[in-house]
Protein backbone atom coordinates (compact mmCIF):
# COMPACT_ATOMS: atom_id res chain seq x y z
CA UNK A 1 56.83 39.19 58.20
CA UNK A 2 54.76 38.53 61.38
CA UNK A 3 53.64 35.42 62.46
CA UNK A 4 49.95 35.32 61.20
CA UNK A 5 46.77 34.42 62.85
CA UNK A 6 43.25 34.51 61.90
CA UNK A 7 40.35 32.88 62.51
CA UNK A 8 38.09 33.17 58.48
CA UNK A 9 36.08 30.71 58.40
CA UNK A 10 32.56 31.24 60.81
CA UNK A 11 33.41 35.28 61.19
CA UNK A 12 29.76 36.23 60.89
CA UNK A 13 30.12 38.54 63.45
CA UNK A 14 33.21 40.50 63.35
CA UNK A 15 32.78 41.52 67.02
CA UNK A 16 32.46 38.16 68.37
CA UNK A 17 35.12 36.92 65.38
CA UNK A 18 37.43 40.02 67.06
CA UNK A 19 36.87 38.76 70.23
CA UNK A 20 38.10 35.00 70.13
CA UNK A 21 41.17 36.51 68.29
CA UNK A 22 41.78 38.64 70.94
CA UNK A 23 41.50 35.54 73.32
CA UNK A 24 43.52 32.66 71.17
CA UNK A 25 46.16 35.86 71.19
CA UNK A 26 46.24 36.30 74.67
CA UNK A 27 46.72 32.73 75.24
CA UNK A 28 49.43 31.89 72.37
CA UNK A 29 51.42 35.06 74.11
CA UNK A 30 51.23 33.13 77.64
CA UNK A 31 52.87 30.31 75.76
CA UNK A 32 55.87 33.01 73.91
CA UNK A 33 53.82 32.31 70.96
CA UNK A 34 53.57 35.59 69.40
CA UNK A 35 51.65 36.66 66.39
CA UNK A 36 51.02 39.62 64.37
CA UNK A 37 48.69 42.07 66.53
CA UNK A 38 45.98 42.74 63.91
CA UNK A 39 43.59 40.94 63.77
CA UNK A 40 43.36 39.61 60.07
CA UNK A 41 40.62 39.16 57.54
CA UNK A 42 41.84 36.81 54.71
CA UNK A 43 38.47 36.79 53.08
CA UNK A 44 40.05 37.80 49.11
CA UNK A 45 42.42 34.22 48.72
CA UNK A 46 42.47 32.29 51.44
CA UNK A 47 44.38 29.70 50.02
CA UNK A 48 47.10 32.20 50.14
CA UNK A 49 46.45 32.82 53.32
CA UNK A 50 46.53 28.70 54.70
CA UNK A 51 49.93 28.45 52.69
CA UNK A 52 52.09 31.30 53.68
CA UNK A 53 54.74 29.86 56.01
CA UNK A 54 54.78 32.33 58.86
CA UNK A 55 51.28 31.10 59.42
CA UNK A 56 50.84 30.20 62.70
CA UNK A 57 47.03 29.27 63.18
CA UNK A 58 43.91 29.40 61.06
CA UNK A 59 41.42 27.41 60.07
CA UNK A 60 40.44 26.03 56.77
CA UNK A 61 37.92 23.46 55.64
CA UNK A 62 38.25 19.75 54.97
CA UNK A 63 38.13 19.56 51.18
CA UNK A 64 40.85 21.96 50.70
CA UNK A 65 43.40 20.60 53.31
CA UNK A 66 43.44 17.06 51.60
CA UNK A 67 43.39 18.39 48.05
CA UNK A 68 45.17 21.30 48.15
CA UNK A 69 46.79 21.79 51.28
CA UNK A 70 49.73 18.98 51.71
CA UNK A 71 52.48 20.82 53.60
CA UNK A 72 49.98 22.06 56.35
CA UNK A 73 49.86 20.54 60.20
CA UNK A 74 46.47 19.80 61.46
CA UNK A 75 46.46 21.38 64.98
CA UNK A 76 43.15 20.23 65.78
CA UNK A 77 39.50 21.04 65.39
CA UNK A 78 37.22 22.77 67.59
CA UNK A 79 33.74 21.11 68.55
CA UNK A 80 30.82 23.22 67.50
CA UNK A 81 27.42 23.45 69.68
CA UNK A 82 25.16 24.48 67.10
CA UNK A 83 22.55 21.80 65.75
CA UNK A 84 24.16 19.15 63.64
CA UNK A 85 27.26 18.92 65.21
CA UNK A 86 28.40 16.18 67.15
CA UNK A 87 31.67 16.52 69.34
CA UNK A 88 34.12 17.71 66.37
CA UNK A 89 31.91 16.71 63.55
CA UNK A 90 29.85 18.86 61.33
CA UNK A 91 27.55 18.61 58.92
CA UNK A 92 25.25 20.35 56.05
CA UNK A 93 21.56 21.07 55.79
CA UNK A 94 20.18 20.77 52.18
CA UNK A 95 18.26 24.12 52.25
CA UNK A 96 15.05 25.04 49.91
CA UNK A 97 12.10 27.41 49.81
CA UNK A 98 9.33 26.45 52.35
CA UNK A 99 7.83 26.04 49.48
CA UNK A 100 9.52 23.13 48.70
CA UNK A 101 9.88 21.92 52.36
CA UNK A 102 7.83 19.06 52.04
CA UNK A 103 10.13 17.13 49.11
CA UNK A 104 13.32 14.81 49.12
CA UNK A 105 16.21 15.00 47.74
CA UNK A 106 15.00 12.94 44.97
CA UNK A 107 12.60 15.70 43.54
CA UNK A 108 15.20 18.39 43.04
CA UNK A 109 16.19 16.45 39.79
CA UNK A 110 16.47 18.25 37.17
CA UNK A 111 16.51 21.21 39.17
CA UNK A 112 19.24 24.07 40.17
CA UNK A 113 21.46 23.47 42.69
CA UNK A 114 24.21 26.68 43.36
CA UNK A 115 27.07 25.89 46.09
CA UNK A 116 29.47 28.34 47.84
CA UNK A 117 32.86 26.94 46.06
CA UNK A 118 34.25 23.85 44.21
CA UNK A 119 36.83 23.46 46.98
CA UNK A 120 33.95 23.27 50.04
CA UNK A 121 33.50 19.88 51.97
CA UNK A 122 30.26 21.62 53.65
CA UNK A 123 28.51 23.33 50.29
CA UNK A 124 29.88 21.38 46.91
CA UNK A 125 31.58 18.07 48.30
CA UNK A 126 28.66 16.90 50.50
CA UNK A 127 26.16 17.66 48.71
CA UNK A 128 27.98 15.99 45.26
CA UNK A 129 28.09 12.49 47.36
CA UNK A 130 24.61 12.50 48.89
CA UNK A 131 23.37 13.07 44.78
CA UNK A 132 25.60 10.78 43.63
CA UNK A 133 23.21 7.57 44.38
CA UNK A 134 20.44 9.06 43.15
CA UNK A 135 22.15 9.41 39.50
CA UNK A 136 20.82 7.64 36.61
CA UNK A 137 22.18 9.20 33.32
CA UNK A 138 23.69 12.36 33.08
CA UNK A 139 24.04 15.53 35.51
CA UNK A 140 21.26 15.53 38.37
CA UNK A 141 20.81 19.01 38.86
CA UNK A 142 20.09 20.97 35.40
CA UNK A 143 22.52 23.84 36.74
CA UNK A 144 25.04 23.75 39.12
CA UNK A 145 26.53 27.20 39.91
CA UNK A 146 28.58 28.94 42.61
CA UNK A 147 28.07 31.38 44.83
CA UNK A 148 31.15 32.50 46.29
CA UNK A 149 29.81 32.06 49.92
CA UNK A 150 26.71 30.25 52.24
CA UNK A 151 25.44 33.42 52.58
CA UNK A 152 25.29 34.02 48.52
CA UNK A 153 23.65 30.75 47.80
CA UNK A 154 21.05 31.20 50.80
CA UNK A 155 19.95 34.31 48.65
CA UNK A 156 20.32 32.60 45.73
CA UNK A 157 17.59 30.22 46.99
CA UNK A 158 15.62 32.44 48.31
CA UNK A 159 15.15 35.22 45.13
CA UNK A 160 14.45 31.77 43.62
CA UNK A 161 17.67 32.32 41.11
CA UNK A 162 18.57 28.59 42.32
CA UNK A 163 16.19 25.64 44.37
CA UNK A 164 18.50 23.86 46.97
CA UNK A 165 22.15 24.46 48.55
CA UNK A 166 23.72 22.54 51.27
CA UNK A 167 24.94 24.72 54.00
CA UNK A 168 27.01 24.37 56.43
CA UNK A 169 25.31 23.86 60.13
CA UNK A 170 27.43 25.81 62.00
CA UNK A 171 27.13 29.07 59.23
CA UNK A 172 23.12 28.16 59.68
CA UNK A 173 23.12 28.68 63.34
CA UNK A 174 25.26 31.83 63.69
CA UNK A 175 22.86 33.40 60.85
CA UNK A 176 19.75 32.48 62.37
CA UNK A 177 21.52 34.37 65.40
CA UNK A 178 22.78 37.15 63.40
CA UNK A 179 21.20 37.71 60.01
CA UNK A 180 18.08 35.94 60.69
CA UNK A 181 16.89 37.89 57.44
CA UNK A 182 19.20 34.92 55.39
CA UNK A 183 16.97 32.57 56.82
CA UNK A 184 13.40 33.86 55.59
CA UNK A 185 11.26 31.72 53.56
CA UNK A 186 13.34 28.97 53.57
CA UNK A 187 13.79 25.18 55.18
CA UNK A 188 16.16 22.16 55.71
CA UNK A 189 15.16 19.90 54.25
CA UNK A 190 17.53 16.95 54.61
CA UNK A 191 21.26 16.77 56.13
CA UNK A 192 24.36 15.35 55.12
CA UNK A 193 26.21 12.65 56.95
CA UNK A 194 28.59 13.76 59.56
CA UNK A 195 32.00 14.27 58.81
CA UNK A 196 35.41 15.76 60.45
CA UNK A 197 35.24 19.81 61.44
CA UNK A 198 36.49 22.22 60.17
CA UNK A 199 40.99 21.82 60.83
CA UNK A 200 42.58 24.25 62.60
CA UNK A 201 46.28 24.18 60.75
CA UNK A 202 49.58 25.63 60.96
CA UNK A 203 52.80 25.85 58.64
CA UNK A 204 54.92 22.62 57.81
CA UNK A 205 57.98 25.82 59.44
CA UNK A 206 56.06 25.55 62.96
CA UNK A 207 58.11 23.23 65.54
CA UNK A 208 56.80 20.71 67.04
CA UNK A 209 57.25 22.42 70.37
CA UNK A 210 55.35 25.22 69.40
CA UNK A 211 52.41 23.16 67.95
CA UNK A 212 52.46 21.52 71.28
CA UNK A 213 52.26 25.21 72.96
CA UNK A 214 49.25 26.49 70.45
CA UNK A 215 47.17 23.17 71.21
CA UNK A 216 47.72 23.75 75.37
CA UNK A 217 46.52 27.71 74.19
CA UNK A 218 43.55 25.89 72.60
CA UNK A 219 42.37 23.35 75.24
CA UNK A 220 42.65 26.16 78.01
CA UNK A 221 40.35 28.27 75.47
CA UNK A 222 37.82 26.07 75.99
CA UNK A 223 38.40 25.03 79.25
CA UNK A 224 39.24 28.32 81.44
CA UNK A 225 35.70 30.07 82.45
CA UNK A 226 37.03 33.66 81.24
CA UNK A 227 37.00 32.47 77.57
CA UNK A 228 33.32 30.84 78.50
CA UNK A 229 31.09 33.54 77.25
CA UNK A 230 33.70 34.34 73.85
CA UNK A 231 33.44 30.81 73.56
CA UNK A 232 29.54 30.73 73.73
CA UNK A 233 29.20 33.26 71.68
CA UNK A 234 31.10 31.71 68.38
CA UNK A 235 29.01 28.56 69.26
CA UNK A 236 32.72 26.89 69.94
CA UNK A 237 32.11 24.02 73.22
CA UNK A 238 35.71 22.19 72.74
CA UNK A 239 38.48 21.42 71.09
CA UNK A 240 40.28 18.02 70.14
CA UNK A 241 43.77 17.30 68.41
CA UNK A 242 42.88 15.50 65.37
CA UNK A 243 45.43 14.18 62.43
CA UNK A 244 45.32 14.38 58.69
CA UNK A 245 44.17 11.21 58.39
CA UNK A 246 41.38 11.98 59.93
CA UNK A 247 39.79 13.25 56.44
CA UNK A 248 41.05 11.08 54.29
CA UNK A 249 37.50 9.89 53.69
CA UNK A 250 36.41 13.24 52.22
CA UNK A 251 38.36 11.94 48.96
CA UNK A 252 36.71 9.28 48.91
């Protein structure tokens, strides 16, 4: 089997997706880092995907690499420029109706939440700790369900089938570019605290040399002014090497 590369996790736009594939390719064959020359779209089980061992790169999300993800290597994690970021963290806005705009937190008790996945730092793991103060006795939210994606629970807010989600910043700003449409009749109304991006990974099999080679690819990604405008255009305005321990503190 090739050596797989993909890049699932902000592919709103399959063109620009496409093209920073084609780019983190280019660069990781500079390096004799070769990979499979398709372009892939694990969208049906990524955690599959993150635990095959001819994976080279990808990128996953917080809450999954420490609970589920032990014999992954943290590569690094790119720095985002959309609004809520902050060098390589990330964060989630707690989205309503306008209708709603002018509440806290507080006032969604009793209320329906719906989140993109049990295993999401940005949509189920931030939100549960910023509710988790304001519990007295029993569940705060009358339903919790899930969506399957931001995008879902943005229209499950918005046909009024749920009343707040917490989305991830970065998905926010490449919809409000993109599928403005998601964004319609609806507001932030509060964020979550910052915590570590989203970790690019590959296998426990890759050597150490060739991590080395994939994080050079990476920093002249977001260095070299030919990648500027792919970069731009996936809102991506660095890159850091970050370790594991890093987010420990999502367990916590």
């Amino acid at each position: 089997m090739s050596n797989l590369l993909a890049l699932p996790m902000y592919a709103v736009d399959r063109a620009d997706t496409r093209a920073l594939w084609l780019a983190v390719q280019r660069l990781l064959a500079a390096r004799d880092v070769p990979v499979d020359p398709v372009p892939g779209w694990p969208e049906s089980d990524l955690l599959t995907h993150w635990r095959q061992p001819e994976l080279t790169l990808s990128q996953t999300c917080g809450y999954p690499l420490v609970t589920q993800l032990p014999e992954v290597q943290v590569v690094g994690c790119f720095h985002y420029t959309a609004e809520g970021c902050e060098w390589s963290l990330y964060r989630s806005f707690l989205v309503a109706r306008e209708a709603d705009r002018h509440l806290t937190l507080a006032d969604f008790r009793g209320r329906r939440a719906v989140c993109n996945s049990v295993d999401s730092q940005s949509g189920y793991n931030a939100l549960r700790k910023k509710v988790a103060p304001l519990i007295v006795d029993g569940p705060f939210f009358s339903q919790t369900s899930f969506s399957g994606s931001h995008r879902q629970s943005l229209i499950d807010v918005q046909r009024g089938k749920s009343d707040i989600a917490a989305i991830d910043c970065v998905t926010w700003a490449l919809l409000k570019r993109h599928e403005p449409e998601r964004l319609a009749g609806l507001a932030a109304i509060d964020r979550t605290p910052l915590t570590p991006g989203l970790p690019l990974i590959t296998s426990q099999r890759t050597s150490t040399e060739t991590l080395s080679a994939i994080r050079d690819a990476l920093r002249e990604l977001v260095s070299a002014p030919e990648y500027r405008e792919v970069c731009a255009a996936v809102l991506i305005g660095g890159f850091s090497v970050v370790t594991r321990q890093a987010y420990a503190a999502l367990t916590v």
